[in-house]
PDB file of N, CA and C in Angstrom:
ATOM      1  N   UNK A   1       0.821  -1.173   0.000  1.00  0.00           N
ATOM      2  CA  UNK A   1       0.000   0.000   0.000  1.00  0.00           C
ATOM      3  C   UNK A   1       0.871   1.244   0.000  1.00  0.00           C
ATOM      4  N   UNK A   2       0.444   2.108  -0.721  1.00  0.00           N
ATOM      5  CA  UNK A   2       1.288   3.279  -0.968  1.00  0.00           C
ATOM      6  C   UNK A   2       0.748   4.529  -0.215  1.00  0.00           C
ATOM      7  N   UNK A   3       1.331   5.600  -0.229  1.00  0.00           N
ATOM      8  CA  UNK A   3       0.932   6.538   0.483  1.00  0.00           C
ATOM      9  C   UNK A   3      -0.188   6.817  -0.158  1.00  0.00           C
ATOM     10  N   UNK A   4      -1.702   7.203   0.326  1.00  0.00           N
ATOM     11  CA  UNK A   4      -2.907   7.829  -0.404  1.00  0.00           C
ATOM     12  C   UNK A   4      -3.728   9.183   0.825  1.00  0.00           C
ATOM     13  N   UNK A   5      -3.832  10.119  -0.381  1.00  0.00           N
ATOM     14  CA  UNK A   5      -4.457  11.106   0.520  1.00  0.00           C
ATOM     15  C   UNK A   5      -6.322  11.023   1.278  1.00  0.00           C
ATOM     16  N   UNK A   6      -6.234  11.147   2.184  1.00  0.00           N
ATOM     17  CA  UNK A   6      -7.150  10.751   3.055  1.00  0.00           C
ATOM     18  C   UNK A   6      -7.787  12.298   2.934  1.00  0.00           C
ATOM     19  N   UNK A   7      -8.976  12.306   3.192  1.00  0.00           N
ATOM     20  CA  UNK A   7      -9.555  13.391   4.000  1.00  0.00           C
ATOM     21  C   UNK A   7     -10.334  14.507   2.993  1.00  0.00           C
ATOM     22  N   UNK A   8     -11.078  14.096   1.995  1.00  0.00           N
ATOM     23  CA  UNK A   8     -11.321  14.582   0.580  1.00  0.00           C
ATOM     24  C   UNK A   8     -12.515  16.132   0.945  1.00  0.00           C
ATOM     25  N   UNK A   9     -12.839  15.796   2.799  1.00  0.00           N
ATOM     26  CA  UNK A   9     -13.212  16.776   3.127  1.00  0.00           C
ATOM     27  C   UNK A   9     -12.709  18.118   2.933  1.00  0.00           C
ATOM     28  N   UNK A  10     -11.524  17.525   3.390  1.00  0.00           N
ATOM     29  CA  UNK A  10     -10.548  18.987   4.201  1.00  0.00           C
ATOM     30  C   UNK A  10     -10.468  19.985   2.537  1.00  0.00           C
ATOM     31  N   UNK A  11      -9.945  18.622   1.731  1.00  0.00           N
ATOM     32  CA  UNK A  11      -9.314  19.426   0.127  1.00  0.00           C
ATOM     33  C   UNK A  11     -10.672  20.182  -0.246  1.00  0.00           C
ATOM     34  N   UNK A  12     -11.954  19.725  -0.081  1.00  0.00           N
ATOM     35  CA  UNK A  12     -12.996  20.188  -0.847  1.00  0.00           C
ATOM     36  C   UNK A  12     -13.589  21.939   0.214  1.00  0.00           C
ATOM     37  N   UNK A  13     -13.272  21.942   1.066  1.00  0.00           N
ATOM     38  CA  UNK A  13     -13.041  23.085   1.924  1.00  0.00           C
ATOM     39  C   UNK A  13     -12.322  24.043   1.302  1.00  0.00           C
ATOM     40  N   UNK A  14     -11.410  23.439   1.009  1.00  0.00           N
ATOM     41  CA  UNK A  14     -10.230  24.531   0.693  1.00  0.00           C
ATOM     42  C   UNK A  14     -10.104  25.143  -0.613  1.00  0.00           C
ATOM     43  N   UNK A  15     -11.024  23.862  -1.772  1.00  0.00           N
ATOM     44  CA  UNK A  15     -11.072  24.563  -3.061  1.00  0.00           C
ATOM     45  C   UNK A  15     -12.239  25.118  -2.809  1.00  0.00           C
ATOM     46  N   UNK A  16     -13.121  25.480  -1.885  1.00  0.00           N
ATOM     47  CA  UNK A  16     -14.538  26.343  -2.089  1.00  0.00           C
ATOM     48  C   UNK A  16     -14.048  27.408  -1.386  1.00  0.00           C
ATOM     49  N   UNK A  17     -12.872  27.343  -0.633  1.00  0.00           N
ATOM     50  CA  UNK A  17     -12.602  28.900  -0.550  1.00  0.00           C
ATOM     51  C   UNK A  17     -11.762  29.746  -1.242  1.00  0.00           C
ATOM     52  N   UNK A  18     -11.233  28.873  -2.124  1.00  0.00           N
ATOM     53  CA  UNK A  18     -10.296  29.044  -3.074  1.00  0.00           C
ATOM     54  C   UNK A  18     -11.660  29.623  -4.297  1.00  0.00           C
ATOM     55  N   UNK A  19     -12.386  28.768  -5.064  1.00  0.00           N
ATOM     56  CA  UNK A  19     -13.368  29.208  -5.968  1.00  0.00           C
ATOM     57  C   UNK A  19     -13.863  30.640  -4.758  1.00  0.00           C
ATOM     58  N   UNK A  20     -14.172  30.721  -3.462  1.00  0.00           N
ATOM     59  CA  UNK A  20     -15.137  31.768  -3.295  1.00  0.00           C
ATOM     60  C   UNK A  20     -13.873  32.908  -3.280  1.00  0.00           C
ATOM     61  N   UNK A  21     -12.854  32.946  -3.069  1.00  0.00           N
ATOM     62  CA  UNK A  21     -11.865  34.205  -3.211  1.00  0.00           C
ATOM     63  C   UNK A  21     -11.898  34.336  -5.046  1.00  0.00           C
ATOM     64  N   UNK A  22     -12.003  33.808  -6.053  1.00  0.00           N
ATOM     65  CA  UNK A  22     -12.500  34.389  -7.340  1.00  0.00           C
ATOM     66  C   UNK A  22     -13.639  34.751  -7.657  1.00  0.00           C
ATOM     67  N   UNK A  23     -14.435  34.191  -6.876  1.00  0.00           N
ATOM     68  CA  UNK A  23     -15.799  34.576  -7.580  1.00  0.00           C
ATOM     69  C   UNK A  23     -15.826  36.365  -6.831  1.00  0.00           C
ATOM     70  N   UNK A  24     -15.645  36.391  -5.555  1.00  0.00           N
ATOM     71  CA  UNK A  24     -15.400  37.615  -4.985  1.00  0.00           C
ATOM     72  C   UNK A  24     -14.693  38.964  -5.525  1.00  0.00           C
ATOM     73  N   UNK A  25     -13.625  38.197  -6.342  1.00  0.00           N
ATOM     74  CA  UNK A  25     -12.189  38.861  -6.779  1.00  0.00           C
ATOM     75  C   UNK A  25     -13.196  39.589  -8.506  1.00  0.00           C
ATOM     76  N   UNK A  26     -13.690  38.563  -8.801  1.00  0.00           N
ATOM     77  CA  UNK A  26     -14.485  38.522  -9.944  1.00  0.00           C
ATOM     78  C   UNK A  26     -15.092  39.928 -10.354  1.00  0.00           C
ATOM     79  N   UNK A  27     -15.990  39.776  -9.034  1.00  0.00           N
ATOM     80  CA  UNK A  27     -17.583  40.111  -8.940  1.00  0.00           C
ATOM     81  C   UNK A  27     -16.688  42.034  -8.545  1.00  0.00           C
ATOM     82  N   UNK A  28     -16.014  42.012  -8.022  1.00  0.00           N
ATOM     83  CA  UNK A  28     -15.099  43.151  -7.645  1.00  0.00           C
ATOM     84  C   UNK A  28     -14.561  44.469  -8.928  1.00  0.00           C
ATOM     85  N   UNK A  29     -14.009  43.128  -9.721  1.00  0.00           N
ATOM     86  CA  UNK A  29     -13.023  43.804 -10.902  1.00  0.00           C
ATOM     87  C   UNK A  29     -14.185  44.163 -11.820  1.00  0.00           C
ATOM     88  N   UNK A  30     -15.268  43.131 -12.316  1.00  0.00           N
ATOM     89  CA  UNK A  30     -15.842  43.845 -13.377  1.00  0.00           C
ATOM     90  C   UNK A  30     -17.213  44.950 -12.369  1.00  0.00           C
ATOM     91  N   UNK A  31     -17.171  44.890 -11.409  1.00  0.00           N
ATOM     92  CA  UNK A  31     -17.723  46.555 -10.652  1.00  0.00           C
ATOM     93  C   UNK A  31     -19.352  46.048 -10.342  1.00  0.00           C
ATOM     94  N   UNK A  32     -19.540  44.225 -10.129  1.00  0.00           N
ATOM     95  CA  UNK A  32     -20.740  43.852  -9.982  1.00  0.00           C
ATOM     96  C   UNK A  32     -21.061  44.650  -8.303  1.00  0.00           C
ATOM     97  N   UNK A  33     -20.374  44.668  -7.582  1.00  0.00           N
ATOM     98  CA  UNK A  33     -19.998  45.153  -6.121  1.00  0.00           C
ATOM     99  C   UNK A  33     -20.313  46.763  -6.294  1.00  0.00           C
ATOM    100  N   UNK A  34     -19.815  47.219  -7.091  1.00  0.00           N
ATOM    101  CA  UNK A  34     -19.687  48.766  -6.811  1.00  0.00           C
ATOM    102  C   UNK A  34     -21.280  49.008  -7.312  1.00  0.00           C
ATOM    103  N   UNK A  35     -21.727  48.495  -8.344  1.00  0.00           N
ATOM    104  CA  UNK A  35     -23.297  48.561  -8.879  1.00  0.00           C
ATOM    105  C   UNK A  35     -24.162  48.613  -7.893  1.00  0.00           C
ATOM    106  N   UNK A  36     -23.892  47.706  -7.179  1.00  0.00           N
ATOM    107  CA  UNK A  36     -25.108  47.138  -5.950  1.00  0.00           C
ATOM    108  C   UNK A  36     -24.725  48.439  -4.941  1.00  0.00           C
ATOM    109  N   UNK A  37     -23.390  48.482  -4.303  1.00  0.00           N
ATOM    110  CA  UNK A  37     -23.372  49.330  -3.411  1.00  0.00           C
ATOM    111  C   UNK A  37     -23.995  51.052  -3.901  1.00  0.00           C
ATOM    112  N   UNK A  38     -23.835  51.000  -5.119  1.00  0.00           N
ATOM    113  CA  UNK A  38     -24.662  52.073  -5.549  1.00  0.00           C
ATOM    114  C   UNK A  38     -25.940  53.041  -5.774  1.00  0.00           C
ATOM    115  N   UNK A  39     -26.129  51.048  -6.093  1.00  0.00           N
ATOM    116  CA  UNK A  39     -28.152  50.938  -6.435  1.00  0.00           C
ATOM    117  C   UNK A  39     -28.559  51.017  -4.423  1.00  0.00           C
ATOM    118  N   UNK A  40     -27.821  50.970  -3.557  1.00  0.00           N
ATOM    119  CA  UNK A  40     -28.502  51.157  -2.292  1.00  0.00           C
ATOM    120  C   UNK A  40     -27.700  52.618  -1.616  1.00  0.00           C
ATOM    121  N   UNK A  41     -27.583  53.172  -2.598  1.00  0.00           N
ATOM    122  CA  UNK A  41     -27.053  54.372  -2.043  1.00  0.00           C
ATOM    123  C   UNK A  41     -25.685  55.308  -0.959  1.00  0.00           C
ATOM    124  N   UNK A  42     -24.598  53.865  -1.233  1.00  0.00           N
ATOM    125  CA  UNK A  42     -23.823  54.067  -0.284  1.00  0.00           C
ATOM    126  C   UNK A  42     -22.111  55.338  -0.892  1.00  0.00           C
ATOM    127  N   UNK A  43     -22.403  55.560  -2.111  1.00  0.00           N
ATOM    128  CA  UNK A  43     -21.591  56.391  -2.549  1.00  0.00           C
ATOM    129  C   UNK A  43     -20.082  56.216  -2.204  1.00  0.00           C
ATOM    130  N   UNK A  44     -19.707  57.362  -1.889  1.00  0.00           N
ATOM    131  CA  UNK A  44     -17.782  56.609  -1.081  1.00  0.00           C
ATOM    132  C   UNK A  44     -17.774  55.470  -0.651  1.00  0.00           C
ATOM    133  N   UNK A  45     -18.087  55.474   0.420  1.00  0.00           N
ATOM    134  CA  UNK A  45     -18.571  54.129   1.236  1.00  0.00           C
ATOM    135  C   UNK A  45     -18.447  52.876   0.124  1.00  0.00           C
ATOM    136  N   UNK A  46     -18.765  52.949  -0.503  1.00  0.00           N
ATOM    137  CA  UNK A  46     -19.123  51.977  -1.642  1.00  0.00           C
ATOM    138  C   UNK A  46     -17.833  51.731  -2.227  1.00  0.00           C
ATOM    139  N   UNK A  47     -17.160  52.361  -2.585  1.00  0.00           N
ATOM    140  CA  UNK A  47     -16.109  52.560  -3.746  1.00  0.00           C
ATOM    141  C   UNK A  47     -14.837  51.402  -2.654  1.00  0.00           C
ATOM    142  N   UNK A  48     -14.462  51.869  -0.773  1.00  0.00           N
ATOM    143  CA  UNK A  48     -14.284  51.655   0.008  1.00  0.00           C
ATOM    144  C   UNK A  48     -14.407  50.221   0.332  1.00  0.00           C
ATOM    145  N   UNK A  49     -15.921  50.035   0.584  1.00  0.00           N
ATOM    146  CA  UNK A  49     -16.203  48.300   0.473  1.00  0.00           C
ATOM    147  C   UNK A  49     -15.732  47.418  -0.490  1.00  0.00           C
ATOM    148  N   UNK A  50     -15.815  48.032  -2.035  1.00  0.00           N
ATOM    149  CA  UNK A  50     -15.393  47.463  -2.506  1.00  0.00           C
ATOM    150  C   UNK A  50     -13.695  46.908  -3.137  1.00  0.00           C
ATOM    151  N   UNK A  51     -13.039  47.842  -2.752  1.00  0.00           N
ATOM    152  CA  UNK A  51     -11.564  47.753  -2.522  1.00  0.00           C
ATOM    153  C   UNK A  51     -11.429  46.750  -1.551  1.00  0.00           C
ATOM    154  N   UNK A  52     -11.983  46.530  -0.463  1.00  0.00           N
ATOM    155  CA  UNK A  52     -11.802  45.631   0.622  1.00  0.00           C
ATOM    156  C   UNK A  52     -12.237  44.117   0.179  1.00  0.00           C
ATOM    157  N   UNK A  53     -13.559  44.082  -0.495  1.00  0.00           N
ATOM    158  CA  UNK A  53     -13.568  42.925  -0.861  1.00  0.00           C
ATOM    159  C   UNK A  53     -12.768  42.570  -2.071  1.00  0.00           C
ATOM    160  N   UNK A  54     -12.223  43.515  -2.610  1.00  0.00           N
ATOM    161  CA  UNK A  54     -11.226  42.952  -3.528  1.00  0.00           C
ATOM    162  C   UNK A  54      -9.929  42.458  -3.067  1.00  0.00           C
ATOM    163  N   UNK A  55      -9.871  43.413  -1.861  1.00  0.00           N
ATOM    164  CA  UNK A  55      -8.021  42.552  -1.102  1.00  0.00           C
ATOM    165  C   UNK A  55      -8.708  41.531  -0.600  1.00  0.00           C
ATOM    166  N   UNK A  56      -9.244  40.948   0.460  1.00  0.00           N
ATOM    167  CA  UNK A  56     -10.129  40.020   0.852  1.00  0.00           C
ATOM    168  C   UNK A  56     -10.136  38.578  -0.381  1.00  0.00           C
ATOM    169  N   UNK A  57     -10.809  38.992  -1.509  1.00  0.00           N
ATOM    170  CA  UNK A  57     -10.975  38.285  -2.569  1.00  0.00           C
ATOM    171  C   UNK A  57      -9.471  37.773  -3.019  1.00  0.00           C
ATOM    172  N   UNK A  58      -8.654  38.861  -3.042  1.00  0.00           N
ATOM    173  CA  UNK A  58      -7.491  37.943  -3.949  1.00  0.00           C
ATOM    174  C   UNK A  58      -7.108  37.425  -2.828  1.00  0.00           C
ATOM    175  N   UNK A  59      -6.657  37.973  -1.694  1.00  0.00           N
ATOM    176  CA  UNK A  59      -6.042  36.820  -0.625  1.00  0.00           C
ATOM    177  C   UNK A  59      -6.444  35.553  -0.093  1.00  0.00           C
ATOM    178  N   UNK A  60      -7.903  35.398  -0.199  1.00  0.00           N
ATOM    179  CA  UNK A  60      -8.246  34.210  -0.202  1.00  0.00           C
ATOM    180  C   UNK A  60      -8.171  32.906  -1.665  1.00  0.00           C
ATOM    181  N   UNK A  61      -8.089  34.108  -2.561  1.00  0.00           N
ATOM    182  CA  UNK A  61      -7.835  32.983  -3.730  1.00  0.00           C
ATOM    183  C   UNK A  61      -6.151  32.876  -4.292  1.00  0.00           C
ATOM    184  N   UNK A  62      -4.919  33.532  -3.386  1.00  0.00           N
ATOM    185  CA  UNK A  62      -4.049  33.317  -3.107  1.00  0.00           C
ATOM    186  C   UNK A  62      -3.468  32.493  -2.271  1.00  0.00           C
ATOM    187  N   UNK A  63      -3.976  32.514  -0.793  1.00  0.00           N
ATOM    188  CA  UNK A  63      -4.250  31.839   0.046  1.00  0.00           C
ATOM    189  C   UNK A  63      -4.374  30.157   0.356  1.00  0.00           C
ATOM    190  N   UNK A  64      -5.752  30.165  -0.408  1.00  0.00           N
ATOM    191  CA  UNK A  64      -6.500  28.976  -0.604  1.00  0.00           C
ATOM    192  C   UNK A  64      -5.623  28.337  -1.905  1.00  0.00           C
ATOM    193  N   UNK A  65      -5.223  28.825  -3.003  1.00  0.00           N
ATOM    194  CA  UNK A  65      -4.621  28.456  -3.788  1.00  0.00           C
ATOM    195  C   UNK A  65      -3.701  28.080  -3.642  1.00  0.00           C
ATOM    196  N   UNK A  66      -2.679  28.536  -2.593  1.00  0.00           N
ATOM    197  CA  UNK A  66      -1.526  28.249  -2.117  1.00  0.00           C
ATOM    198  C   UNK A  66      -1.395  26.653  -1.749  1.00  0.00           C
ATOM    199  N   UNK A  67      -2.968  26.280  -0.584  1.00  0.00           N
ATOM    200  CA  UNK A  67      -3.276  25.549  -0.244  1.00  0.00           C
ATOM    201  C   UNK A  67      -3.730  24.002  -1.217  1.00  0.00           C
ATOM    202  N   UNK A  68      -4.307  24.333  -2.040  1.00  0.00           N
ATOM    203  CA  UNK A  68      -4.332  23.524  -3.223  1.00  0.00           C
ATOM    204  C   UNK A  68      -3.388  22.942  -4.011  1.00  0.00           C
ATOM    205  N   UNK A  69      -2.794  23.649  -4.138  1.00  0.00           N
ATOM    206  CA  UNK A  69      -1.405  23.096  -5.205  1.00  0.00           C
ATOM    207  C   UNK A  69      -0.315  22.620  -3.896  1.00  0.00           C
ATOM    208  N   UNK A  70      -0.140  23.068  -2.951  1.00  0.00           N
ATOM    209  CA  UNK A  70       0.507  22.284  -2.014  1.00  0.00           C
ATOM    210  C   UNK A  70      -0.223  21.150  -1.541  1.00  0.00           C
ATOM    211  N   UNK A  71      -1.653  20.406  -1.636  1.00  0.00           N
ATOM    212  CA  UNK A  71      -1.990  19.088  -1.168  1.00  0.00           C
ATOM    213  C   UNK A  71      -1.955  18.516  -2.884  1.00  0.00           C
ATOM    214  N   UNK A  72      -2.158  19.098  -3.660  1.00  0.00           N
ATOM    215  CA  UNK A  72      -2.325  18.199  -5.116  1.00  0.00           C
ATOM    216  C   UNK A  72      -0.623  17.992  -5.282  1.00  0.00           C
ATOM    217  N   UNK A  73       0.091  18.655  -4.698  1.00  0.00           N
ATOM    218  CA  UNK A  73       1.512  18.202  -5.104  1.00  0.00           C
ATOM    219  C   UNK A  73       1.713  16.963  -4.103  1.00  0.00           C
ATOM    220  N   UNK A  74       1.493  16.826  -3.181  1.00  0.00           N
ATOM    221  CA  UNK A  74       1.944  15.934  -1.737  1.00  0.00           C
ATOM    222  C   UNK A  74       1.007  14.947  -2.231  1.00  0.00           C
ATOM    223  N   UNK A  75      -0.377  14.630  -2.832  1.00  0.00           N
ATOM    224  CA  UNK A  75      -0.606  13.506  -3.368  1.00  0.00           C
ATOM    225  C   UNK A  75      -0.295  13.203  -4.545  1.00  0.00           C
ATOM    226  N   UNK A  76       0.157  14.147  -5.520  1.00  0.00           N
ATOM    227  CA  UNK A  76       1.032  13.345  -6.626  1.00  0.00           C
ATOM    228  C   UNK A  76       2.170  12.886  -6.326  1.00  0.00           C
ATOM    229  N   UNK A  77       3.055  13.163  -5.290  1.00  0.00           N
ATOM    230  CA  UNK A  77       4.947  13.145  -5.234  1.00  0.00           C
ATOM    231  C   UNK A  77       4.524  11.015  -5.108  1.00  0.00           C
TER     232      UNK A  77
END
């Protein structure tokens, strides 16, 4: 028996926070975020939030990504 990765939980955690730091990062860059904060009237404020969920967004899909390719490497080696 060879080494096999266990725990298909943990990996599937980590790529949904990995997918949710792009979809975030996403929703940020093409200004789906700044629209909404708009359509409810938050002006600066808005522009503000959405810078945040954009650092937020890439660091989690940096992050989490980091995390991914370091368990897909340790079950390929």
């Amino acid at each position: 028996m060879g080494h096999h990765c266990h725990g298909h939980c943990h990996i599937f955690g980590i790529f949904l926070g990995f997918f949710t730091g792009v979809i975030w990062l996403l929703f940020a860059v093409l200004g789906f975020i700044t629209d909404f904060f708009r359509l409810i009237d938050l002006g600066n404020l808005g522009h503000f939030f959405t810078i945040l969920i954009a650092v937020i967004g890439f660091l989690a899909f940096f992050v989490f990504g980091l995390y991914v390719f370091k368990r897909a490497w340790s079950c390929c080696r």
